[in-house]
Protein backbone atom coordinates (compact mmCIF):
# COMPACT_ATOMS: atom_id res chain seq x y z
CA UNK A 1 145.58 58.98 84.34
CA UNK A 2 145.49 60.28 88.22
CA UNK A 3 148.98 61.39 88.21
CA UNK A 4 148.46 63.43 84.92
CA UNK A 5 145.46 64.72 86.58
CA UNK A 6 147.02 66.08 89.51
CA UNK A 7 149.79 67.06 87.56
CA UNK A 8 146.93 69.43 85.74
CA UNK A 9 145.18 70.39 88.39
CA UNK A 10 148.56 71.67 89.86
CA UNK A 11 149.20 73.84 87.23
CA UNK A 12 145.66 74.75 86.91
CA UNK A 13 145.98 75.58 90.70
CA UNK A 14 149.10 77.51 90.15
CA UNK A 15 147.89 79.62 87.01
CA UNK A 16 144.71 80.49 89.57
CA UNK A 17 147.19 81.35 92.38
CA UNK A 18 149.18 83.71 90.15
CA UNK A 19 146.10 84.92 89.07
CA UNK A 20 144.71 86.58 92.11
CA UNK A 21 148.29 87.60 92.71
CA UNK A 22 147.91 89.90 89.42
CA UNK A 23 144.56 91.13 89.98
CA UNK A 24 145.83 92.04 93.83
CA UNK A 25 148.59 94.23 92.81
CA UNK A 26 146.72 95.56 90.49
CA UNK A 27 143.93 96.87 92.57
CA UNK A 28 146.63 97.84 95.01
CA UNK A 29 148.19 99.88 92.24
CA UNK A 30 144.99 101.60 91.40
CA UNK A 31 144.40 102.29 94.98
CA UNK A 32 147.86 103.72 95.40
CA UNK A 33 147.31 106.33 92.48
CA UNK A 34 143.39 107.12 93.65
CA UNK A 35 145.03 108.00 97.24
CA UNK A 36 144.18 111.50 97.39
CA UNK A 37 142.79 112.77 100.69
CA UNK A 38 142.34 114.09 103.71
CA UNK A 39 146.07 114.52 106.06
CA UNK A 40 146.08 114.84 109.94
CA UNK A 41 148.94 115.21 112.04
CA UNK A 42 149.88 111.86 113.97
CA UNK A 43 151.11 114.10 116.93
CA UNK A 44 154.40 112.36 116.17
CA UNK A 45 155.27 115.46 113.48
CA UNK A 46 154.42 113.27 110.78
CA UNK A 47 151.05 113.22 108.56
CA UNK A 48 148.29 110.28 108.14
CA UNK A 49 145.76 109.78 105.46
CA UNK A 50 142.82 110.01 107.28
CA UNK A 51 140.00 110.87 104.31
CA UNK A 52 140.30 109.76 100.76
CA UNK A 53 138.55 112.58 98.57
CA UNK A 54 136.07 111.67 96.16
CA UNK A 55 136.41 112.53 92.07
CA UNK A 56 134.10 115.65 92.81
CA UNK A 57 135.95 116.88 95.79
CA UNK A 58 139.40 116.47 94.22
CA UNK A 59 138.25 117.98 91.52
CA UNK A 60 136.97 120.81 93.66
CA UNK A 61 140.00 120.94 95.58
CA UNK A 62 142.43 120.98 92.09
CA UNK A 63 139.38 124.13 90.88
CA UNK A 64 140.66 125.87 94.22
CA UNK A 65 144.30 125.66 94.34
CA UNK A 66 144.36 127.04 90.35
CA UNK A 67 142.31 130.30 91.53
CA UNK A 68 145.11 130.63 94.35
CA UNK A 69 147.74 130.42 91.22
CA UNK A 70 146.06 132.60 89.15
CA UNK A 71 145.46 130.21 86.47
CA UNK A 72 141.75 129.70 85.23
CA UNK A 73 142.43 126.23 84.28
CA UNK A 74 145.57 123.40 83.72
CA UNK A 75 147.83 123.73 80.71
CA UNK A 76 146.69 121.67 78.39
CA UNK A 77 149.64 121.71 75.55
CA UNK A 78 152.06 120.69 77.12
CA UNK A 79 153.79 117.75 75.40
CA UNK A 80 157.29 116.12 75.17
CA UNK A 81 157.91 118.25 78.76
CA UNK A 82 161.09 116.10 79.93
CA UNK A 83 162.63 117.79 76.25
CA UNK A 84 161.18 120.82 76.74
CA UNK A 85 162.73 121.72 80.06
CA UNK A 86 165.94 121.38 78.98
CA UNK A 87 165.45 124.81 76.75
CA UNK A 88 167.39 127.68 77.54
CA UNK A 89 164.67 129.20 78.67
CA UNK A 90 163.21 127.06 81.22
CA UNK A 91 166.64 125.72 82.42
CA UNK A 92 166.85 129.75 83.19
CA UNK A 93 163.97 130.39 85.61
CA UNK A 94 165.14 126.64 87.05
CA UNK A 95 168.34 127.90 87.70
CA UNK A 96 166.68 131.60 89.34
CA UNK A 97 164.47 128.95 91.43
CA UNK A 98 167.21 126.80 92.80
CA UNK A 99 170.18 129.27 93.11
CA UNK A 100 168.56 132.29 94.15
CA UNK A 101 164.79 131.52 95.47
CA UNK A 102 165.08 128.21 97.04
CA UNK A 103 165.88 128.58 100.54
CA UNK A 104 167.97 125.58 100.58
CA UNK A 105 170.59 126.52 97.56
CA UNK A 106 171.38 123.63 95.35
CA UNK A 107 174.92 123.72 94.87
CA UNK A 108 174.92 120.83 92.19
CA UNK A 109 173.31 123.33 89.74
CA UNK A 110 176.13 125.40 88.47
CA UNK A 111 175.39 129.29 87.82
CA UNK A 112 175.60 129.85 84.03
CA UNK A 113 173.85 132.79 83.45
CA UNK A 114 175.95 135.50 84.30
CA UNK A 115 173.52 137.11 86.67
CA UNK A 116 174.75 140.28 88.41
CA UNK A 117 173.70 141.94 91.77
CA UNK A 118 171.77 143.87 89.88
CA UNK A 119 170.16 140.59 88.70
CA UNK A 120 169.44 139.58 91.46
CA UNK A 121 167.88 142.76 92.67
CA UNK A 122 165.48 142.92 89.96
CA UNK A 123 164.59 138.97 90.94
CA UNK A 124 163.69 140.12 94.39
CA UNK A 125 161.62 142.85 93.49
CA UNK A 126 159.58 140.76 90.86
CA UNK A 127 156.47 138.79 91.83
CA UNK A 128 156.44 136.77 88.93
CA UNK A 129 159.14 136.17 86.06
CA UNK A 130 158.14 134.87 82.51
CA UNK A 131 160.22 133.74 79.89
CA UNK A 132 159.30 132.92 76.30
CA UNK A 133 160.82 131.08 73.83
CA UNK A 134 162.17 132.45 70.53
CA UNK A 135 160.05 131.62 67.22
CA UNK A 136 161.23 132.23 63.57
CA UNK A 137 158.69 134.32 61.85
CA UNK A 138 158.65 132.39 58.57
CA UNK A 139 159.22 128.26 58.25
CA UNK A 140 163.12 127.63 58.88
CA UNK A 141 165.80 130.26 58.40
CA UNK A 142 165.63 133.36 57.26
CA UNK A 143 167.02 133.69 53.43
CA UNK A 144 171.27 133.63 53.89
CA UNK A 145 170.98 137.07 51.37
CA UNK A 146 168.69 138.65 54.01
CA UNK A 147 170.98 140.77 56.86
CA UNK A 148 170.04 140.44 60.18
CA UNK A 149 167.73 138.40 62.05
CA UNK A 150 164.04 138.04 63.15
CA UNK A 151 162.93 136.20 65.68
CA UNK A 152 159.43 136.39 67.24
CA UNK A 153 158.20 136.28 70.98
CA UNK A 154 154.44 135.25 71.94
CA UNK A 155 153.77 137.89 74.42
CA UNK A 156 149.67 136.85 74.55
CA UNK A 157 149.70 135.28 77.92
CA UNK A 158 151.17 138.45 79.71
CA UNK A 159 148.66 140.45 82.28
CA UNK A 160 148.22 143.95 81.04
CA UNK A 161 147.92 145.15 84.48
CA UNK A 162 150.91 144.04 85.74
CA UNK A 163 154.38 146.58 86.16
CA UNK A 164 157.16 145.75 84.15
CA UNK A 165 160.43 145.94 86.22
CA UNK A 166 162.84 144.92 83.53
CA UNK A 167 162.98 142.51 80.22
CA UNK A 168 165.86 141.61 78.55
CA UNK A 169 166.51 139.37 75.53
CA UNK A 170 169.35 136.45 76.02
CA UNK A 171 171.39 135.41 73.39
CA UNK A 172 174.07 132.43 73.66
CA UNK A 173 177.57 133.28 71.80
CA UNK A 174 179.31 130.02 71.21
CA UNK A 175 183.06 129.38 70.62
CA UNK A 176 183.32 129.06 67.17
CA UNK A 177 187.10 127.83 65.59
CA UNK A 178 186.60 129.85 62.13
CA UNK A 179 185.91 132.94 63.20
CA UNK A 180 188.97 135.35 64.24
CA UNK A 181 189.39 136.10 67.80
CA UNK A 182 189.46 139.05 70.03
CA UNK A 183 187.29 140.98 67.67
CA UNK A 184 184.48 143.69 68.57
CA UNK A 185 181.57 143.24 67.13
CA UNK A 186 178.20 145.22 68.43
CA UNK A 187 174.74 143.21 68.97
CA UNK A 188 171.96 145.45 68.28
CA UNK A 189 168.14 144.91 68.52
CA UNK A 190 165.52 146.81 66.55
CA UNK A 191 161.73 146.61 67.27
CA UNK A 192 159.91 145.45 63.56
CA UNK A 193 156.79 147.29 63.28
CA UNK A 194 154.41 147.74 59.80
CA UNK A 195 154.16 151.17 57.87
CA UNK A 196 150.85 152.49 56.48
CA UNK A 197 151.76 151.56 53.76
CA UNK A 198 152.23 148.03 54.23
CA UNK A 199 156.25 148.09 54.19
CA UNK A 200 157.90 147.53 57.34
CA UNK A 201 160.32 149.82 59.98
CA UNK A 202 162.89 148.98 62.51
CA UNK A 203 163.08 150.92 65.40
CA UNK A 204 166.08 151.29 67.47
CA UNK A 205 166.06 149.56 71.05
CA UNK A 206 169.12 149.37 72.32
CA UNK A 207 172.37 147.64 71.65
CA UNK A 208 175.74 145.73 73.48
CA UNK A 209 179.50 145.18 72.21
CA UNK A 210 181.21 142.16 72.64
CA UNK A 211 184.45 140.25 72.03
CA UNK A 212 184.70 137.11 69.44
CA UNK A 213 186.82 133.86 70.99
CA UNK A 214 184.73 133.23 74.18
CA UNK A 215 181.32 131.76 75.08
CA UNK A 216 178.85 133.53 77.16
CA UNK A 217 175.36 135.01 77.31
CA UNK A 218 175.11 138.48 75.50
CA UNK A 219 171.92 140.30 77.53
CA UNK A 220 169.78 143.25 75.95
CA UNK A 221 167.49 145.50 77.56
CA UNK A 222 164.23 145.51 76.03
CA UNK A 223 161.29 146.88 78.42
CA UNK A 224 160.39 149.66 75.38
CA UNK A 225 159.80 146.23 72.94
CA UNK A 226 157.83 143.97 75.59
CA UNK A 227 155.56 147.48 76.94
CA UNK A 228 154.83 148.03 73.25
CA UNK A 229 153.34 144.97 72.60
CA UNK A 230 151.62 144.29 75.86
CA UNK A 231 149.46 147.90 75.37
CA UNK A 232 149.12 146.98 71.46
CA UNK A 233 149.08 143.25 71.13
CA UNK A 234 148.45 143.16 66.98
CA UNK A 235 151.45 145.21 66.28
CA UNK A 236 153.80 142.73 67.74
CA UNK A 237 156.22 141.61 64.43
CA UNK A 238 159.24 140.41 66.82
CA UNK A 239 162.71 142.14 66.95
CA UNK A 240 165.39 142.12 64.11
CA UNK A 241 168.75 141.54 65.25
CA UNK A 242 172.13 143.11 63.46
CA UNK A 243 175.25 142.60 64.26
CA UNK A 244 178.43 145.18 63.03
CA UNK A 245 182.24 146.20 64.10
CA UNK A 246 182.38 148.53 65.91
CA UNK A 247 182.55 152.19 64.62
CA UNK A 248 181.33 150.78 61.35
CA UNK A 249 177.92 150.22 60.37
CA UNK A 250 178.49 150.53 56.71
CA UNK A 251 178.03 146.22 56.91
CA UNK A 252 175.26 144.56 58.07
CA UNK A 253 176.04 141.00 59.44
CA UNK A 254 173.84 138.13 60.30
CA UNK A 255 174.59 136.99 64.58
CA UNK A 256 175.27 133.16 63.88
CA UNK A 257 178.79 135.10 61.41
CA UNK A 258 179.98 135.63 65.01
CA UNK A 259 178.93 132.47 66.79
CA UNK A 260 175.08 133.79 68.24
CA UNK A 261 173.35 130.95 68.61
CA UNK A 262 169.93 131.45 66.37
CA UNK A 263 166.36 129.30 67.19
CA UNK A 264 167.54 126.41 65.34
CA UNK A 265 170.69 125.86 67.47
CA UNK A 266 171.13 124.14 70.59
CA UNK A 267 167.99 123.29 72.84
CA UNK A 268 169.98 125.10 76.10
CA UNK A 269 171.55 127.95 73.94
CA UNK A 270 168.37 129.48 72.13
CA UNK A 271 167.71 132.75 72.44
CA UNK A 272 164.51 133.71 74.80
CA UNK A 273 163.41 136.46 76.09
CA UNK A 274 162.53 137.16 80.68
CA UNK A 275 160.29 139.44 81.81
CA UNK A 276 160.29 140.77 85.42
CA UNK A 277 157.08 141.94 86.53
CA UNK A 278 155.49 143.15 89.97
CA UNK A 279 152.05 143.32 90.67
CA UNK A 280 150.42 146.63 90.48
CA UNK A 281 147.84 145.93 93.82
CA UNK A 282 144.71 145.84 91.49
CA UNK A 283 142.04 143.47 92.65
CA UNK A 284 141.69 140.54 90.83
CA UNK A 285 139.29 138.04 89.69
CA UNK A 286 141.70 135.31 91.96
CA UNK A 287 140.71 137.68 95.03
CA UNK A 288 136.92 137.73 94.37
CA UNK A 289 136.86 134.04 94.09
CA UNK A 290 138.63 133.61 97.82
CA UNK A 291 136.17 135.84 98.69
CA UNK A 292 133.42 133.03 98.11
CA UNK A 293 132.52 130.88 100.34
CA UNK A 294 134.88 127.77 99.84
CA UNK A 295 133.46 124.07 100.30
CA UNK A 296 136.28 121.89 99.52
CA UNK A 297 133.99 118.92 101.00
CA UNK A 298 130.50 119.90 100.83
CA UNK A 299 128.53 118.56 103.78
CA UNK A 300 126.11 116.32 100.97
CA UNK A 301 129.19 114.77 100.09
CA UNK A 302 131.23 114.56 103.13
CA UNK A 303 128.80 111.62 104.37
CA UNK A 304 129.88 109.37 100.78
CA UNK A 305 133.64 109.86 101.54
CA UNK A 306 135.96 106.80 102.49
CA UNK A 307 136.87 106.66 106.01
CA UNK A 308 140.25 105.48 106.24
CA UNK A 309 140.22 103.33 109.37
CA UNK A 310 143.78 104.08 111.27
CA UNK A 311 144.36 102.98 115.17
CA UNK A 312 145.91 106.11 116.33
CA UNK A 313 143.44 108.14 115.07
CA UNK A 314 140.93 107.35 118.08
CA UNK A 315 143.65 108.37 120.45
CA UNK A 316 145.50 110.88 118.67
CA UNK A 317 141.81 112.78 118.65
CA UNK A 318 141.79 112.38 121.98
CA UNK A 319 145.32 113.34 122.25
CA UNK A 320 144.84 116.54 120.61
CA UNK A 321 142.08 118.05 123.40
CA UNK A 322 145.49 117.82 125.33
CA UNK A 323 147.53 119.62 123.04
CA UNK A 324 148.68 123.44 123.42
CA UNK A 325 148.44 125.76 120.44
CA UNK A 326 151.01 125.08 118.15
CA UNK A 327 152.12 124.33 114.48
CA UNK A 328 151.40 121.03 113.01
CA UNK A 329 152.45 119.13 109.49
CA UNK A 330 150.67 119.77 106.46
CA UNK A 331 152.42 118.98 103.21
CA UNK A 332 150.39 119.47 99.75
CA UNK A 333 151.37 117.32 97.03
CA UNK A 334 151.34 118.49 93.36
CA UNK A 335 152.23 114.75 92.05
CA UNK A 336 149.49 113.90 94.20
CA UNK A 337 147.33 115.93 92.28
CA UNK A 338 148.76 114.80 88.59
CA UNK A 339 149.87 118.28 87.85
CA UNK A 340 153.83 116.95 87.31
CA UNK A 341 153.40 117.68 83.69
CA UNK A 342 153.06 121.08 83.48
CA UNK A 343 154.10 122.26 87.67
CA UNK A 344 158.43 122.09 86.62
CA UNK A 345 159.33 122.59 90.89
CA UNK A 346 158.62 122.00 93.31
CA UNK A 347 156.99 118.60 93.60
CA UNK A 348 154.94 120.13 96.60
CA UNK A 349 155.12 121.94 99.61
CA UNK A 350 154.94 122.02 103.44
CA UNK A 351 151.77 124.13 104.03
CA UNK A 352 151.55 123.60 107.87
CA UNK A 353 148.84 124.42 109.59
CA UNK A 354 147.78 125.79 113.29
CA UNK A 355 145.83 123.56 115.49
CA UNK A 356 145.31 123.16 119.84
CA UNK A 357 143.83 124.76 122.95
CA UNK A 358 144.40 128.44 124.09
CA UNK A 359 143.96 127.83 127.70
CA UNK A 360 144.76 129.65 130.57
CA UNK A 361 147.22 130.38 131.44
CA UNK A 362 148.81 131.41 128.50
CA UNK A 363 152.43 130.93 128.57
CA UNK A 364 155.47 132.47 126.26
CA UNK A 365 155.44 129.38 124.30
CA UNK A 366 152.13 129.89 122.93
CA UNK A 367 152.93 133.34 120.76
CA UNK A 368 149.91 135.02 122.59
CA UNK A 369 149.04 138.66 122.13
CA UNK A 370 148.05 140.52 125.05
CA UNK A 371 144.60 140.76 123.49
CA UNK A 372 144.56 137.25 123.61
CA UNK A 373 145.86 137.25 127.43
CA UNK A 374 143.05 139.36 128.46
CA UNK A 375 140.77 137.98 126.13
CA UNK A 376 141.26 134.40 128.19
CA UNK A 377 140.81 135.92 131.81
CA UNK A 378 137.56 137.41 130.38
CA UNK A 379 136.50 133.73 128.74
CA UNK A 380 137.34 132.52 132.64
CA UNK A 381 134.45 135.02 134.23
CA UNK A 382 131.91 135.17 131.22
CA UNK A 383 132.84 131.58 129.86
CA UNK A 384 129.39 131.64 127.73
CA UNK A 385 129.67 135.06 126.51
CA UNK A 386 133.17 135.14 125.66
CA UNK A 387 134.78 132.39 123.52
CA UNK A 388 138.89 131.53 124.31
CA UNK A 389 141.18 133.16 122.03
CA UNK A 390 141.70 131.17 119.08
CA UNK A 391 144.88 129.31 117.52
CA UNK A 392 145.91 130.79 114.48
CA UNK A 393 149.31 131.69 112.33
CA UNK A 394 151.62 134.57 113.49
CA UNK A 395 153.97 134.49 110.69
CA UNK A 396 153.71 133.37 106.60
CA UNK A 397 155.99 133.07 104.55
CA UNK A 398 155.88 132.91 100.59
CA UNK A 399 156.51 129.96 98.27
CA UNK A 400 158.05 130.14 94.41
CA UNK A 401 156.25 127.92 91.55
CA UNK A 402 157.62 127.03 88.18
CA UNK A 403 155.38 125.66 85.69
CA UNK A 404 154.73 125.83 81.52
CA UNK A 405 152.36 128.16 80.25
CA UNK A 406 151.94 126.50 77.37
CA UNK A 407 155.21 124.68 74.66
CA UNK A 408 156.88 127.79 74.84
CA UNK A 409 156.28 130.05 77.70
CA UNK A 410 157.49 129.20 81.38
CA UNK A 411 156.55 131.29 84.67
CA UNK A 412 158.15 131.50 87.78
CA UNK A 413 155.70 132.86 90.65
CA UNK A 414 156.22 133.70 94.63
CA UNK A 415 152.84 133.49 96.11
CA UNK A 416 152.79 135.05 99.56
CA UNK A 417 151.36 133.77 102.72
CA UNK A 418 151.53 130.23 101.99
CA UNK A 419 153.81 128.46 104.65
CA UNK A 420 153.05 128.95 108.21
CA UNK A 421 156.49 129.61 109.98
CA UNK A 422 154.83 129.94 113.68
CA UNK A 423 151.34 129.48 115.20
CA UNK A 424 150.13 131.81 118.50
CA UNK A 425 146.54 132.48 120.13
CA UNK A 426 145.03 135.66 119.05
């Protein structure tokens, strides 16, 4: 009876033991994702956790960073988002983002959009790009006995102040084996609008010719279409597309008769439509809330927060009384901040920030401006009356965003002044 009591109490023991393993790596686990905080540099070029933020303050700080992009608040329908970024129309801001914005190119993503110098021209003059994902009007495919095609854009979420540089509907032709080669067909694109008397008109916007037997991305211009419904949201009824040989418009064909890939086709070969836009300069409602005084960690709060205790910390503080002016680590974490559903790339970015002493004297090293030069031998005779010049960026540089809208809409962004490239006293 002792043996089969230790042999119990053994397994009773171990059961315990593996118990408080569990309940360890769970708490460790929740601690992991709760780690949301406060960075300093090390002095060692690399960043510590120094503060974890409380619920309120991340929450302030998430309130914040969506004023900076414009957004009033998260996305909230986004679903199925490792499917939907493999549309056509995400896949082409992606594809913008890595190949033409990112300053280190990714040369695994191939270039499959046919973009042009002139392309690329447009991209740099834009300070945001949208694309939006084709819609049928009706439920499934239009009737085979109807000619032509409609297909509908939501256009909703676009700024009405904004300049539109360019927009262009993209249609995929595919290779298809049964219909005749090297043939000219032309793609053309007509704006659907409603008569007064309840009927409906097409109106011309503009058309391309193209060749049967080869795959590749047709592009239309359509600024008259997206302008129109931007100034007169209600009257937006989506484009009708026709395709014909050329020199002969006597028959009407429907674009999938020469391979065009239609809404229903392939999740990468959809049609969509990209708008370039630039901002007009007008002051926003993002501007008048920077304008406010910003507490990320309001003093009543900043009491309540979780000191992180770290042993370089003491002497890195220290340390930093020592330091020069110059530019320290500062990386901001999106996946920190759970927004990886809806924020596509990047996954964060290094912010930077400017931080040491603008002593005399003031050497080449330290960026000063000769303001700040005589600014410091003033500070040296009227020390009370005149503070030291102060450590602060002398060059920004902008970052790109690409995030969902909503299931159907995508936006790629440059916000300026958001990475410090070099710190000086001023």
């Amino acid at each position: 009876m002792k043996t089969n009591y230790c042999v119990k109490e053994n397994k009773m023991y171990k059961i315990y033991i593996i118990g408080i393993i569990l309940l360890l790596v769970i708490i460790l686990y929740a601690n992991s994702e709760k780690s949301s905080g406060f960075y300093i540099d090390d002095g060692f070029n690399q960043t510590i956790l120094h503060e974890i933020f409380s619920y309120e303050q991340k929450r302030e700080m998430k309130k914040k960073l969506l004023n900076i992009l414009e957004l009033p608040d998260k996305p909230k329908r986004i679903t199925r988002r490792a499917l939907l970024i493999k549309r056509s129309a995400p896949k082409f801001l992606l594809n913008i983002y890595k190949n033409v914005l990112s300053n280190d190119k990714d040369a695994s993503i191939q270039e499959e959009f046919n973009l042009s110098g002139h392309d690329i021209n447009i991209i740099d003059q834009s300070d945001f790009i949208m694309t939006f994902g084709a819609h049928n009007p009706y439920s499934g495919n239009a009737s085979k006995t109807n000619r032509g095609k409609r297909i509908w854009f939501d256009v909703s979420e676009v700024p009405q102040e904004e300049y539109i540089i360019a927009a262009e509907l993209r249609l995929y032709q595919s290779l298809d084996k049964n219909i005749e080669f090297n043939e000219t067909y032309t793609v053309a694109v007509y704006r659907v609008a409603k008569t007064k008397n309840g009927g409906r008109i097409k109106h011309y916007i503009n058309s391309t010719n193209t060749v049967t037997g080869k795959e590749n991305w047709i592009t239309l211009n359509i600024n008259n279409a997206l302008e129109h419904w931007i100034k007169y949201p209600k009257e937006n009824r989506g484009l009708f597309l026709a395709v014909h040989r050329v020199n002969d418009t006597s028959h009407i064909m429907r674009p999938d008769d020469i391979g065009i890939m239609g809404v229903l086709g392939i999740p990468d070969k959809q049609p969509f439509m990209v708008g370039f836009f630039r901002s007009t300069g007008n002051r926003s409602k993002r501007e008048t809330l920077l304008q406010q005084k910003i507490d990320i960690i309001p003093e009543k709060q900043y009491s309540n927060s979780r000191k992180v205790l770290n042993p370089y910390i003491t002497s890195i503080t220290k340390k930093k009384k020592d330091h020069v002016c110059n530019i320290k680590t500062l990386y901001v974490s999106f996946n920190d901040l759970q927004w990886q559903d809806w924020i596509i790339a990047p996954e964060g970015y290094n912010a930077y920030y400017c931080s040491g002493e603008c002593n005399f004297p003031l050497n080449i090293h330290m960026n000063a401006t000769n303001h700040a030069i005589v600014q410091t031998l003033i500070h040296l005779m009227k020390p009370t009356e005149v503070p030291k010049p102060c450590c602060a960026p002398t060059k920004l540089s902008p970052i790109s965003v690409l995030y969902f809208l909503d299931d159907s809409n995508v936006v790629l962004k440059k916000y300026k002044n958001m990475v410090i490239n070099s710190c000086g006293c001023h």
